[in-house]
PDB file of N, CA and C in Angstrom:
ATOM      1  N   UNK A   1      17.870   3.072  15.795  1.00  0.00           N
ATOM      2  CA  UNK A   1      18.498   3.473  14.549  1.00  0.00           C
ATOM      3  C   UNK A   1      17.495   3.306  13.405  1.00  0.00           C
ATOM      4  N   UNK A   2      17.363   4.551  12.932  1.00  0.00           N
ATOM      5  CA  UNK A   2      16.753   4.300  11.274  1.00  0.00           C
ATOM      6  C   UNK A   2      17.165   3.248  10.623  1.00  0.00           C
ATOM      7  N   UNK A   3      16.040   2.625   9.387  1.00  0.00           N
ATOM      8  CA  UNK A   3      16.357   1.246   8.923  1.00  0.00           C
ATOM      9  C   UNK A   3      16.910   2.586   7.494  1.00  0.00           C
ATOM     10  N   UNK A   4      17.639   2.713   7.692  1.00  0.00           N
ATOM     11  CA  UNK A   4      18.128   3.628   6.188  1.00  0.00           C
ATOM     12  C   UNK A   4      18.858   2.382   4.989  1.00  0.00           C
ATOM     13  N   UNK A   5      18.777   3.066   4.012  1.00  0.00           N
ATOM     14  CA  UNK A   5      19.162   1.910   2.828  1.00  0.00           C
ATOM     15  C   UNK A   5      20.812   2.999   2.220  1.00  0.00           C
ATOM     16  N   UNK A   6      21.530   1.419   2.733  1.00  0.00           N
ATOM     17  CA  UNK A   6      22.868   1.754   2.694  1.00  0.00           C
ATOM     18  C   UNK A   6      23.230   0.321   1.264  1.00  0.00           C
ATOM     19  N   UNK A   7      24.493   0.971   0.262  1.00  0.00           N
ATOM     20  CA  UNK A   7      24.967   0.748  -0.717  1.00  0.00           C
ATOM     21  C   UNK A   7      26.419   0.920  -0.731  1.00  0.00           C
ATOM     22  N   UNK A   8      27.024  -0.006  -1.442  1.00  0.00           N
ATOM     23  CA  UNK A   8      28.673   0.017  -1.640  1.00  0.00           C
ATOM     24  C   UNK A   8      28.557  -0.401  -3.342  1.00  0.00           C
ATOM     25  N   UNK A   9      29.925   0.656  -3.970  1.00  0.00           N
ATOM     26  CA  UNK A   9      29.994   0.346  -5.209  1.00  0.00           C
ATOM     27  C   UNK A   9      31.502  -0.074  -5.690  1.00  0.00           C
ATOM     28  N   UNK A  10      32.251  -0.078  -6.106  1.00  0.00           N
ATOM     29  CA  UNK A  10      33.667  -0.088  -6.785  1.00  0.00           C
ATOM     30  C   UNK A  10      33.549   0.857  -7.218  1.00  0.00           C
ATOM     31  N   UNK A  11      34.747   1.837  -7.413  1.00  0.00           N
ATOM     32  CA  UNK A  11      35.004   3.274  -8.181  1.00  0.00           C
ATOM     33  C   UNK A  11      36.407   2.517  -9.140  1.00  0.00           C
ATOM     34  N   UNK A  12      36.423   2.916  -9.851  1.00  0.00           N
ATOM     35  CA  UNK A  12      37.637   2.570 -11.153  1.00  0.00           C
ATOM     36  C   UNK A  12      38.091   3.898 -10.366  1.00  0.00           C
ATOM     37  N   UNK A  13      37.267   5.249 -10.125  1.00  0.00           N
ATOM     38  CA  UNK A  13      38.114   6.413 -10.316  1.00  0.00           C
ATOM     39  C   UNK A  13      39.140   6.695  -9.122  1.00  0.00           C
ATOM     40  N   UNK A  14      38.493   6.084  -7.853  1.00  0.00           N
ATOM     41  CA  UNK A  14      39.391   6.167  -6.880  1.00  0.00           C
ATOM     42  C   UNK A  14      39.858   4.612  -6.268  1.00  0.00           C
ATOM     43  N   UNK A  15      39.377   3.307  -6.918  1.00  0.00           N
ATOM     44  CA  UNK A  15      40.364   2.474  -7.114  1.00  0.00           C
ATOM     45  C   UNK A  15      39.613   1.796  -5.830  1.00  0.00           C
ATOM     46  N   UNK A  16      38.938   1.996  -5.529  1.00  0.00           N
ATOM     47  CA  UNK A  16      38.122   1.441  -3.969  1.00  0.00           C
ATOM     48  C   UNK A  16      37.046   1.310  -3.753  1.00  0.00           C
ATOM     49  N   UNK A  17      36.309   0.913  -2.979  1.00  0.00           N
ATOM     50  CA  UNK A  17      35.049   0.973  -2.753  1.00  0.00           C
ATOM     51  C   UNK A  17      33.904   2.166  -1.792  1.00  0.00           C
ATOM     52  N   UNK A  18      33.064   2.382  -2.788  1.00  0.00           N
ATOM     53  CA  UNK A  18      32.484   3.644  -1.920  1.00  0.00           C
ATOM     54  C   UNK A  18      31.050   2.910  -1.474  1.00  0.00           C
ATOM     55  N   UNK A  19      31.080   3.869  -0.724  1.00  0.00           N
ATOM     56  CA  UNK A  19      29.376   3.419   1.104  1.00  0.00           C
ATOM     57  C   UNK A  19      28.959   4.651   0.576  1.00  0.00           C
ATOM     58  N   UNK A  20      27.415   4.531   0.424  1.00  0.00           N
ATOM     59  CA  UNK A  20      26.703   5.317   0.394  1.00  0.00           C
ATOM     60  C   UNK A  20      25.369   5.452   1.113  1.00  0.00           C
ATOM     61  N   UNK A  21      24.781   6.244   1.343  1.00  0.00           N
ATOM     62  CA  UNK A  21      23.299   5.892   2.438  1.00  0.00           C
ATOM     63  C   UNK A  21      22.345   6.398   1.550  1.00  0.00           C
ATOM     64  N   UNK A  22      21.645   6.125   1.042  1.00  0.00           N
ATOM     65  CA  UNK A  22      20.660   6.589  -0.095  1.00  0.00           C
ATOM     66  C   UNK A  22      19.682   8.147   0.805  1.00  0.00           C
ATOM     67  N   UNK A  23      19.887   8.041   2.216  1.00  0.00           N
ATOM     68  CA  UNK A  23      19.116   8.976   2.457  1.00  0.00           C
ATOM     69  C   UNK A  23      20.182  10.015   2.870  1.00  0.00           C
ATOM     70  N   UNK A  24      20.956  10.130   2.465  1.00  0.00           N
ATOM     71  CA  UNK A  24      21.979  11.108   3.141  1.00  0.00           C
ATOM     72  C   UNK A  24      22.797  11.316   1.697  1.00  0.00           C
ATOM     73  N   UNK A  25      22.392  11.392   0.522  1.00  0.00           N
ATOM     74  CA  UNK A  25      22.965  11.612  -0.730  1.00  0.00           C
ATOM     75  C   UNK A  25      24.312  11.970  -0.629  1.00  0.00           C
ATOM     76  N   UNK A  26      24.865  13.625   0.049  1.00  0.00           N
ATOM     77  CA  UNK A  26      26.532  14.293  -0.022  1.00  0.00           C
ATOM     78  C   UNK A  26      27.163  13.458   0.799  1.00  0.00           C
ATOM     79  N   UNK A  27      26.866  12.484   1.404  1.00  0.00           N
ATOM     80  CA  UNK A  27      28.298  11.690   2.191  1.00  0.00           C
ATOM     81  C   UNK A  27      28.216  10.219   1.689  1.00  0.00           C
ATOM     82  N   UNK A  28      29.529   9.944   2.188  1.00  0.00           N
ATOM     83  CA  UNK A  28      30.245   8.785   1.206  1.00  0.00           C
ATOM     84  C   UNK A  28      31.485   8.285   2.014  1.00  0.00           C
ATOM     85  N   UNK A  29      31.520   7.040   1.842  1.00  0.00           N
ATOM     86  CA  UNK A  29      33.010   7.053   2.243  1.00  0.00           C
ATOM     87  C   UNK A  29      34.160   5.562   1.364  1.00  0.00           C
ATOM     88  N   UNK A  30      35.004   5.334   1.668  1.00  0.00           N
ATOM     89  CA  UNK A  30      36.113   4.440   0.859  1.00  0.00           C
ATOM     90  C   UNK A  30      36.872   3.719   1.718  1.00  0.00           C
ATOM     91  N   UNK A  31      36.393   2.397   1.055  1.00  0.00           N
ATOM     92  CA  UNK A  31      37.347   1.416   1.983  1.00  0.00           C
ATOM     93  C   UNK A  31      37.743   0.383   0.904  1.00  0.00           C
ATOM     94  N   UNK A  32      38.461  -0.765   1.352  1.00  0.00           N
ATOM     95  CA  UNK A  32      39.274  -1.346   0.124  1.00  0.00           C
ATOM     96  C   UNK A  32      38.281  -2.619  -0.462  1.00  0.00           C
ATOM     97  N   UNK A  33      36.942  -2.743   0.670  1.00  0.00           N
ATOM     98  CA  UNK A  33      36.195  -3.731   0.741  1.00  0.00           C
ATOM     99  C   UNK A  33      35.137  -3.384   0.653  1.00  0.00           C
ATOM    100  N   UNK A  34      33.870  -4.250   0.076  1.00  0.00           N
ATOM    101  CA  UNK A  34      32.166  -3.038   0.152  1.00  0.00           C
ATOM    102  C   UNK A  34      31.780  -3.305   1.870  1.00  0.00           C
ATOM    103  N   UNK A  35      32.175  -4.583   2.552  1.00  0.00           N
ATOM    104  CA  UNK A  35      31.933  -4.846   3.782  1.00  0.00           C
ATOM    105  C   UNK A  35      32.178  -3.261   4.558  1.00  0.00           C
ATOM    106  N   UNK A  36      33.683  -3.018   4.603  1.00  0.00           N
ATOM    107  CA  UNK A  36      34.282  -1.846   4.966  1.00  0.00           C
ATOM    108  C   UNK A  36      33.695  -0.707   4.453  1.00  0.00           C
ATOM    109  N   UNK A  37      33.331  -0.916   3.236  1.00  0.00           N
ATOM    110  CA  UNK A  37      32.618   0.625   3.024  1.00  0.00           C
ATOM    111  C   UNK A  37      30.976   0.702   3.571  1.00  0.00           C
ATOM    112  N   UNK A  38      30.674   0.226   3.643  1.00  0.00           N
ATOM    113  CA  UNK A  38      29.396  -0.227   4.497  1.00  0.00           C
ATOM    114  C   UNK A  38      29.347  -0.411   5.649  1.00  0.00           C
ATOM    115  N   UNK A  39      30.283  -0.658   6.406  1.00  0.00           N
ATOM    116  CA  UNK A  39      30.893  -0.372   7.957  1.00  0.00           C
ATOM    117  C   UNK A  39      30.687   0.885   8.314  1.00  0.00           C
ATOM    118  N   UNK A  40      31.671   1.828   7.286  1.00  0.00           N
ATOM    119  CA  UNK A  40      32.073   3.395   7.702  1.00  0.00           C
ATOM    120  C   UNK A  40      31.116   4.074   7.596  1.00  0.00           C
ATOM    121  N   UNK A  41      30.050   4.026   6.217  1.00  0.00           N
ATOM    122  CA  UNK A  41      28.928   4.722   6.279  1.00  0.00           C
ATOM    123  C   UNK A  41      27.634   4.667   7.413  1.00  0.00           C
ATOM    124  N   UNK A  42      27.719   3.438   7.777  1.00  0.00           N
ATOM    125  CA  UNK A  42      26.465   3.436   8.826  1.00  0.00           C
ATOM    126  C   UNK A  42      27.137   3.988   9.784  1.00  0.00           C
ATOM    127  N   UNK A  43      29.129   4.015  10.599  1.00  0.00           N
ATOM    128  CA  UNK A  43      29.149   4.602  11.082  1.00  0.00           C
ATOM    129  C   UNK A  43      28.710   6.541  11.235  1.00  0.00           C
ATOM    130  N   UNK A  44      29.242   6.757   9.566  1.00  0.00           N
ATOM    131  CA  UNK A  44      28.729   8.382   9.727  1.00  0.00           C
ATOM    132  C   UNK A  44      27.555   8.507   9.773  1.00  0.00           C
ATOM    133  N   UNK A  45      26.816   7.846   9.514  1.00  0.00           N
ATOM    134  CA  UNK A  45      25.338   7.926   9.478  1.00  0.00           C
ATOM    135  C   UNK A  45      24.776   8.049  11.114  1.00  0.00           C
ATOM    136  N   UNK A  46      25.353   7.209  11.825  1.00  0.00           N
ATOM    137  CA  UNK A  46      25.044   6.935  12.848  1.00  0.00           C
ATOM    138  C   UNK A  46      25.394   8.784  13.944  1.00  0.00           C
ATOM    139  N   UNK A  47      26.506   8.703  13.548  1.00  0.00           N
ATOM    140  CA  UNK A  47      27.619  10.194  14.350  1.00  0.00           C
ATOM    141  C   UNK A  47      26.166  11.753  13.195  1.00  0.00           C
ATOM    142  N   UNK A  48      25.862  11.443  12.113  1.00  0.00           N
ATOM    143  CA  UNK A  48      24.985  12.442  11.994  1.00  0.00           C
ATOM    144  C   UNK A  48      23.752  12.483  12.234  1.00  0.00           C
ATOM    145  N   UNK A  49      23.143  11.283  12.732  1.00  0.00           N
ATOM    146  CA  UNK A  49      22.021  11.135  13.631  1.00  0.00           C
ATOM    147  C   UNK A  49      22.090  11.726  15.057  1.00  0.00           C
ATOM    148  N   UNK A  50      23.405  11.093  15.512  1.00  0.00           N
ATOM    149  CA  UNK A  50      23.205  11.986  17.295  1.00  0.00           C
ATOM    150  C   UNK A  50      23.461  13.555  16.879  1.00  0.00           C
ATOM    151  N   UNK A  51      23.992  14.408  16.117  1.00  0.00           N
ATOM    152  CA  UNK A  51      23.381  15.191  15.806  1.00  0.00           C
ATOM    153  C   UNK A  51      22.571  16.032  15.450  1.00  0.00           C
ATOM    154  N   UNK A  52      21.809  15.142  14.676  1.00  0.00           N
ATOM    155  CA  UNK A  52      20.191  15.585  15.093  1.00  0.00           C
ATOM    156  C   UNK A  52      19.618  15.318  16.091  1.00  0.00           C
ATOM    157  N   UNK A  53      19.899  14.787  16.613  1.00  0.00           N
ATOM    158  CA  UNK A  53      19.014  14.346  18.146  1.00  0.00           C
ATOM    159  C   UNK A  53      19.558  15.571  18.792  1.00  0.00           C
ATOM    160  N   UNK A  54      21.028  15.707  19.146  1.00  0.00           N
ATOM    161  CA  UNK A  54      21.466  16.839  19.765  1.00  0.00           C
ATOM    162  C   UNK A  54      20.579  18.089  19.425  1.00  0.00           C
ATOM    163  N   UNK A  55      20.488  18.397  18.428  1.00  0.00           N
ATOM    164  CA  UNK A  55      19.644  19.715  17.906  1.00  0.00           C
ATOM    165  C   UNK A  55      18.493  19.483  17.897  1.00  0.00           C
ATOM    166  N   UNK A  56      17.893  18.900  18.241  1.00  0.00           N
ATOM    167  CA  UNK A  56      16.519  17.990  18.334  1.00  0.00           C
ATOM    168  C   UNK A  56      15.592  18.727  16.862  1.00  0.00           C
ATOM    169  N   UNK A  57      16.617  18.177  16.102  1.00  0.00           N
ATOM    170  CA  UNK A  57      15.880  18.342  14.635  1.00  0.00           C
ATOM    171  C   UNK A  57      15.417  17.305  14.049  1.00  0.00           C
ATOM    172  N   UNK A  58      14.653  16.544  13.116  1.00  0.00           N
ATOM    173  CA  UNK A  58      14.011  15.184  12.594  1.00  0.00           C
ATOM    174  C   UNK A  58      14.852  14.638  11.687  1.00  0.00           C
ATOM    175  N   UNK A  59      15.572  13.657  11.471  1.00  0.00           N
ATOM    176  CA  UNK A  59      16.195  13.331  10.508  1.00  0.00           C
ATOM    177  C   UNK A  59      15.153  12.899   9.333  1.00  0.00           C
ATOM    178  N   UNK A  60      15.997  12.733   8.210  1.00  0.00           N
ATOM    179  CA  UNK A  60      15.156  12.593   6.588  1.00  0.00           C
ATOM    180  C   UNK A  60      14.397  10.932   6.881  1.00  0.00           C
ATOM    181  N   UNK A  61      13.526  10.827   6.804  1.00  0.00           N
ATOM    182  CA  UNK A  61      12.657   9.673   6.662  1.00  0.00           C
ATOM    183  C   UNK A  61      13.496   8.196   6.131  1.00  0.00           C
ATOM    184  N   UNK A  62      13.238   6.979   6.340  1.00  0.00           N
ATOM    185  CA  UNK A  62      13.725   5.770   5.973  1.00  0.00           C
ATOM    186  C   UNK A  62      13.003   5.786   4.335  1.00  0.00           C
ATOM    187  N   UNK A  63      13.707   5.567   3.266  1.00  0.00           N
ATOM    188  CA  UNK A  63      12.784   5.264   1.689  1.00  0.00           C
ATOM    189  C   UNK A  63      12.054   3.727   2.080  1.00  0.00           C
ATOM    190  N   UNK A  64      12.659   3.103   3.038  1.00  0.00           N
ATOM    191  CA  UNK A  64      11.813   1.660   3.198  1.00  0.00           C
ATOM    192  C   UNK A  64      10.930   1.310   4.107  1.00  0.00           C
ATOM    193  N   UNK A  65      10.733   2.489   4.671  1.00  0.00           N
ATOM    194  CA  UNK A  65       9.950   2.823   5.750  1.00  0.00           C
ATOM    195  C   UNK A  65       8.618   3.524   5.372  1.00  0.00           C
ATOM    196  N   UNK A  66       8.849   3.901   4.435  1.00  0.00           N
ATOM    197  CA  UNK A  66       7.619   4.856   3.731  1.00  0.00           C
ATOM    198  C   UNK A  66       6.508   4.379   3.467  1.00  0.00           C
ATOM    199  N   UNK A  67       5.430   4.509   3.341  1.00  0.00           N
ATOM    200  CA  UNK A  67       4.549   3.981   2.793  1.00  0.00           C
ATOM    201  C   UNK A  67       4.141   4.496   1.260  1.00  0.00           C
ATOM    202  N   UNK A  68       3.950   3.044   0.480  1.00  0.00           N
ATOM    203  CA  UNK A  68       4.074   3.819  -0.982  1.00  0.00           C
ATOM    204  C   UNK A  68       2.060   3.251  -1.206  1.00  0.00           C
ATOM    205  N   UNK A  69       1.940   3.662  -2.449  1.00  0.00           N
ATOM    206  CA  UNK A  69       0.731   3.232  -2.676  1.00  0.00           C
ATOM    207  C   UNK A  69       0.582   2.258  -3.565  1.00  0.00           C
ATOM    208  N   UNK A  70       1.633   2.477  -4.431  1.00  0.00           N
ATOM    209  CA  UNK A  70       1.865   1.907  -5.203  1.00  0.00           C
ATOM    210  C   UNK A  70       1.237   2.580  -6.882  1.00  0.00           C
ATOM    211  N   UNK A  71       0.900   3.548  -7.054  1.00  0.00           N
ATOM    212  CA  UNK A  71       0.562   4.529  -7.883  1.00  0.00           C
ATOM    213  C   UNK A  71       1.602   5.203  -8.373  1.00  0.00           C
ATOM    214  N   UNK A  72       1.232   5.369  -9.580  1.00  0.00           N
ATOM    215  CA  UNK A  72       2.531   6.777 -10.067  1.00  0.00           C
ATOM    216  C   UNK A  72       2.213   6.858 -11.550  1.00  0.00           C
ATOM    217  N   UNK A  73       2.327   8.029 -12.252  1.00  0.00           N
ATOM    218  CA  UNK A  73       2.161   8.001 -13.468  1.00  0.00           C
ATOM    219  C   UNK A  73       3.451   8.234 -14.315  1.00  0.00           C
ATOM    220  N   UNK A  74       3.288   7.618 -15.331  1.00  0.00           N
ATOM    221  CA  UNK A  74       4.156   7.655 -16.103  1.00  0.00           C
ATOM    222  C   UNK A  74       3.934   8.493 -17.754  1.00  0.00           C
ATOM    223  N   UNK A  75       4.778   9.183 -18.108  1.00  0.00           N
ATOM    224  CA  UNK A  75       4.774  10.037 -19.511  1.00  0.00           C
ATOM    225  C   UNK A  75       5.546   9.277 -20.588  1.00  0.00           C
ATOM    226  N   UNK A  76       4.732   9.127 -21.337  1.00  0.00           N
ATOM    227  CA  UNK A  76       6.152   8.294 -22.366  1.00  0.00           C
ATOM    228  C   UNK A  76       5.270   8.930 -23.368  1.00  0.00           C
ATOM    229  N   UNK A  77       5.887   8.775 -24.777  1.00  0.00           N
ATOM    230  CA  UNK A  77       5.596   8.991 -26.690  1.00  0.00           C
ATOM    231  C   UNK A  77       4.391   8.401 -27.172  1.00  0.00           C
ATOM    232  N   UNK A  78       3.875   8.724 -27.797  1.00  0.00           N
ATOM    233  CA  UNK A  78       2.825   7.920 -28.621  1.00  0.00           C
ATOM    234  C   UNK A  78       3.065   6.597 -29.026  1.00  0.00           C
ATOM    235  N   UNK A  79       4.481   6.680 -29.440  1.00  0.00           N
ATOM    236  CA  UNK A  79       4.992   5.277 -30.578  1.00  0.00           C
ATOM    237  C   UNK A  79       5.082   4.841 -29.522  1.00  0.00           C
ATOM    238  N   UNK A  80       5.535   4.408 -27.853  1.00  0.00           N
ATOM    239  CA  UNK A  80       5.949   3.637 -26.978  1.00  0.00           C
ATOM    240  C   UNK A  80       4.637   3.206 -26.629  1.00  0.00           C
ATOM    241  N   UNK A  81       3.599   4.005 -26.084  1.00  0.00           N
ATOM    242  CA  UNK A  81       2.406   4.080 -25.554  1.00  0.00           C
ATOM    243  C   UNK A  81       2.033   2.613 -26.328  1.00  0.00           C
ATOM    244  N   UNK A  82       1.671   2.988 -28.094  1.00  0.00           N
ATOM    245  CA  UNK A  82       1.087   1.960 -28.939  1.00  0.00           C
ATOM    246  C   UNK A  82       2.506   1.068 -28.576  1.00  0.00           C
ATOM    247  N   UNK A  83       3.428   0.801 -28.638  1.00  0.00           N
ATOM    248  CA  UNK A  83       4.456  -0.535 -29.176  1.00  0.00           C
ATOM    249  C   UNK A  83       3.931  -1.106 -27.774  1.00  0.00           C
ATOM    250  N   UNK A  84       3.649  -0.722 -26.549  1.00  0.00           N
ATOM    251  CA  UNK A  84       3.245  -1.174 -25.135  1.00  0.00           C
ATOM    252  C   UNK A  84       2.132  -2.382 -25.120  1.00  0.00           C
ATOM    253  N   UNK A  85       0.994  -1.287 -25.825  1.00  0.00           N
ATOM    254  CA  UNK A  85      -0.338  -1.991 -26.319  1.00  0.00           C
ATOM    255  C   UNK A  85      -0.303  -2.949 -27.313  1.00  0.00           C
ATOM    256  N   UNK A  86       0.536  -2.691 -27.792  1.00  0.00           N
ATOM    257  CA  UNK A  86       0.565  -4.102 -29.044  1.00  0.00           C
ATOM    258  C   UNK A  86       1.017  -5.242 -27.880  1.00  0.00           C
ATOM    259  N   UNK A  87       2.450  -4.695 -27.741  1.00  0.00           N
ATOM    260  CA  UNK A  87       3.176  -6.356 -26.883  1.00  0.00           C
ATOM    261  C   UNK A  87       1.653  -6.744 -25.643  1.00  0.00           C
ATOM    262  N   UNK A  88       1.580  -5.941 -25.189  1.00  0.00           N
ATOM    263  CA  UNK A  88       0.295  -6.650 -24.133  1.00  0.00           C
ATOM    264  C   UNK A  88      -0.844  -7.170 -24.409  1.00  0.00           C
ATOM    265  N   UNK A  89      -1.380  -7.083 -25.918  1.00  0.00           N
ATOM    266  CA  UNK A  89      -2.304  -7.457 -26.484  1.00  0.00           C
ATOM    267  C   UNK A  89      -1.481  -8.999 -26.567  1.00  0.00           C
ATOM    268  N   UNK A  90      -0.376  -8.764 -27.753  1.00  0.00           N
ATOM    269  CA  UNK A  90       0.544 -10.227 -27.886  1.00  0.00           C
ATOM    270  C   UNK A  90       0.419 -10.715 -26.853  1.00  0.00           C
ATOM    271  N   UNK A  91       0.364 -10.549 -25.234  1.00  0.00           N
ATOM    272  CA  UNK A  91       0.824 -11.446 -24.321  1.00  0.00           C
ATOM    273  C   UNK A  91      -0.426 -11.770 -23.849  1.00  0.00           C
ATOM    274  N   UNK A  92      -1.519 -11.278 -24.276  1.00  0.00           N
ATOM    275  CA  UNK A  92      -2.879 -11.131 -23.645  1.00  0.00           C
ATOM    276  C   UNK A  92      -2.667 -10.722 -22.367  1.00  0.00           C
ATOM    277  N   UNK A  93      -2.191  -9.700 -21.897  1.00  0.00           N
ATOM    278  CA  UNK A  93      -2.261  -8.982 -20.697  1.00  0.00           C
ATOM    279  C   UNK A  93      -2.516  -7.894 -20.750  1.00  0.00           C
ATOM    280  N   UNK A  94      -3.054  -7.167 -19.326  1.00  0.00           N
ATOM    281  CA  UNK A  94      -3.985  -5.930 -19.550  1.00  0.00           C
ATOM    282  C   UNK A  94      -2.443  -4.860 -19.960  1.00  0.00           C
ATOM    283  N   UNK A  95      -2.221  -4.133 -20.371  1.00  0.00           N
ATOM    284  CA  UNK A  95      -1.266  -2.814 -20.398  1.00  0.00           C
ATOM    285  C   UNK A  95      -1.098  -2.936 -19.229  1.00  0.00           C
ATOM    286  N   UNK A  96      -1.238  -2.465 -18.284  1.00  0.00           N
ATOM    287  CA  UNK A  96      -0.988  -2.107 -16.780  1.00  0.00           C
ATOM    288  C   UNK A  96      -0.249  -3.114 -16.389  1.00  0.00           C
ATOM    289  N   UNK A  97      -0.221  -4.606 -16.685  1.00  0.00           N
ATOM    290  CA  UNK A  97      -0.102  -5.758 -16.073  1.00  0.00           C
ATOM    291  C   UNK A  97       1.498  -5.846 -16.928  1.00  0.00           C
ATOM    292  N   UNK A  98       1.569  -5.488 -18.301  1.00  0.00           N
ATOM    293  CA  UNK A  98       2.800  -5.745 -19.182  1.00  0.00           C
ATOM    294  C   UNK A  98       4.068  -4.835 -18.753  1.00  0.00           C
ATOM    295  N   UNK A  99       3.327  -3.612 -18.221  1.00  0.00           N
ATOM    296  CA  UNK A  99       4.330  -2.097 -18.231  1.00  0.00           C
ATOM    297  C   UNK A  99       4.946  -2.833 -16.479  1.00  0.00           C
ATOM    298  N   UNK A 100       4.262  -3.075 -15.680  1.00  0.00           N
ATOM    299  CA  UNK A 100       4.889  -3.689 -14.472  1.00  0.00           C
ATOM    300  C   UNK A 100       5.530  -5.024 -14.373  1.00  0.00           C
ATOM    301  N   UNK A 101       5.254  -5.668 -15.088  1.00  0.00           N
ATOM    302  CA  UNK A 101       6.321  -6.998 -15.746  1.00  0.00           C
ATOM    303  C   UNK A 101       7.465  -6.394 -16.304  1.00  0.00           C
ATOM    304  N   UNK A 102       7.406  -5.546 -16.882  1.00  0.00           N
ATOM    305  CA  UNK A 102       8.690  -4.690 -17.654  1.00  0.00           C
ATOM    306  C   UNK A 102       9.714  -3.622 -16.584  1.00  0.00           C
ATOM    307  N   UNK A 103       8.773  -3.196 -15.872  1.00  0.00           N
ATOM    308  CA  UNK A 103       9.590  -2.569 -15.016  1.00  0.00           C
ATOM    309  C   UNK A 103      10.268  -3.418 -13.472  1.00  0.00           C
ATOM    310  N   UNK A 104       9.557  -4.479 -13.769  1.00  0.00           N
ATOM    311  CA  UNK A 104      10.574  -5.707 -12.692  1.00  0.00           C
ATOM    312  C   UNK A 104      11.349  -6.533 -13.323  1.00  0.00           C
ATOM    313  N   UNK A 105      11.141  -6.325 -15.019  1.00  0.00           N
ATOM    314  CA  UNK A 105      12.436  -7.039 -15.106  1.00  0.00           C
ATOM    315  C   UNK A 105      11.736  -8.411 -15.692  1.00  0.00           C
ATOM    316  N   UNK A 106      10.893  -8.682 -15.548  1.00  0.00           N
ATOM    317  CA  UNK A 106      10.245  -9.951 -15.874  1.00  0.00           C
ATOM    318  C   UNK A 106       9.661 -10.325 -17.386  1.00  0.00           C
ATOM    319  N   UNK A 107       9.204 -11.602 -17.447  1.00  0.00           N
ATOM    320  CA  UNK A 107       8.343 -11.936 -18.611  1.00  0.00           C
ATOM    321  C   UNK A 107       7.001 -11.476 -17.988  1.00  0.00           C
ATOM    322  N   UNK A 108       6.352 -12.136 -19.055  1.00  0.00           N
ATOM    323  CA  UNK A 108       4.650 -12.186 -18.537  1.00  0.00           C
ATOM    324  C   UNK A 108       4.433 -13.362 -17.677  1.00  0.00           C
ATOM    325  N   UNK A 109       3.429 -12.624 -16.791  1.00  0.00           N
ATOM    326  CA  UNK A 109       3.130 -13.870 -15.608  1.00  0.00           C
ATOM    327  C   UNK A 109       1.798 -14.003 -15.763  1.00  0.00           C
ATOM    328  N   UNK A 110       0.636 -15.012 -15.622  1.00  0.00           N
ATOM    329  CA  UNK A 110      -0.778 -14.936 -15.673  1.00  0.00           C
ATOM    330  C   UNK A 110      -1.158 -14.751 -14.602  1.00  0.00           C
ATOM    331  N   UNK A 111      -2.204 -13.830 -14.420  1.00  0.00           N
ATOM    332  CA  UNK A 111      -2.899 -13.501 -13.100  1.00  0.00           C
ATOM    333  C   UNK A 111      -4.667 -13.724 -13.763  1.00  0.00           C
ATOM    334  N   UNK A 112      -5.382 -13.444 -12.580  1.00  0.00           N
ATOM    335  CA  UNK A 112      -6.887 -12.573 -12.810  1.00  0.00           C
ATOM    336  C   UNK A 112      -7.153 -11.750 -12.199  1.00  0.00           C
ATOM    337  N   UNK A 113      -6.193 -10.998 -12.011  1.00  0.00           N
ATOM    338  CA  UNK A 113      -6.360 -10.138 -11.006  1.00  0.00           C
ATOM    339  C   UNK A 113      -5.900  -9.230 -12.090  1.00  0.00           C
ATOM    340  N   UNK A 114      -7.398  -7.992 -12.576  1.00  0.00           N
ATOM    341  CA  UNK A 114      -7.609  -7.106 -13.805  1.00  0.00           C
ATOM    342  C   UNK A 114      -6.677  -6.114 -13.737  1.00  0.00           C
ATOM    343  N   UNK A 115      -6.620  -5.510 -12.303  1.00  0.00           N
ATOM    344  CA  UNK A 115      -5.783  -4.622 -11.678  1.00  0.00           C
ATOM    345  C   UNK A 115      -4.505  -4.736 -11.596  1.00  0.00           C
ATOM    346  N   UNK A 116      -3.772  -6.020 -11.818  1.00  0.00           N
ATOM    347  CA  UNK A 116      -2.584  -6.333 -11.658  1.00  0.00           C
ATOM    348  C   UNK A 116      -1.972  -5.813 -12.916  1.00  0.00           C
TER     349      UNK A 116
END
């Protein structure tokens, strides 16, 4: 079995909990529990896998399975770009090092590692 990345949320709209498989976006399912909704989805997940096998077609790749590089660029404003460079100057950290503290959620951490 694919290591696929499966999710349960609460819906206000249908009053229950929905299973979702991040690699299978249009299916979903509802149970009164996230346990239960996370039950049912790996079951469909599972019933649309032997389907592909049946058709001996490839199913969509694991997202945690992937290999990332860890690269990616990002577009942002002038004014963000500079307000970026200021706070990382404030923290004495390289830009690169502040914008990935920010996107985990974190403070500043000290490294020496330039690249970080």
């Amino acid at each position: 079995m694919k290591n696929y990345t499966y999710r349960a949320q609460w819906s206000m709209e249908s009053g229950d909990y929905v299973g979702v498989c991040l690699e299978f976006r249009m299916e979903e399912t509802h149970a009164p529990t996230a346990l239960e909704a996370i039950a049912k989805i790996t079951e469909r997940v599972a019933a649309i896998l032997e389907e592909y096998e049946v058709d001996d077609a490839d199913p969509p790749p694991s997202l945690t399975d992937r290999h990332y590089s860890g690269n990616f660029l990002v577009r942002t404003s002038s004014l963000l770009h500079s307000r970026l460079m200021v706070e990382s100057a404030e923290q004495g950290v390289s830009l690169n090092h502040w914008v990935v503290q920010k996107l985990a959620d974190r403070g500043p951490v000290a490294t020496t590692d330039p690249f970080f």
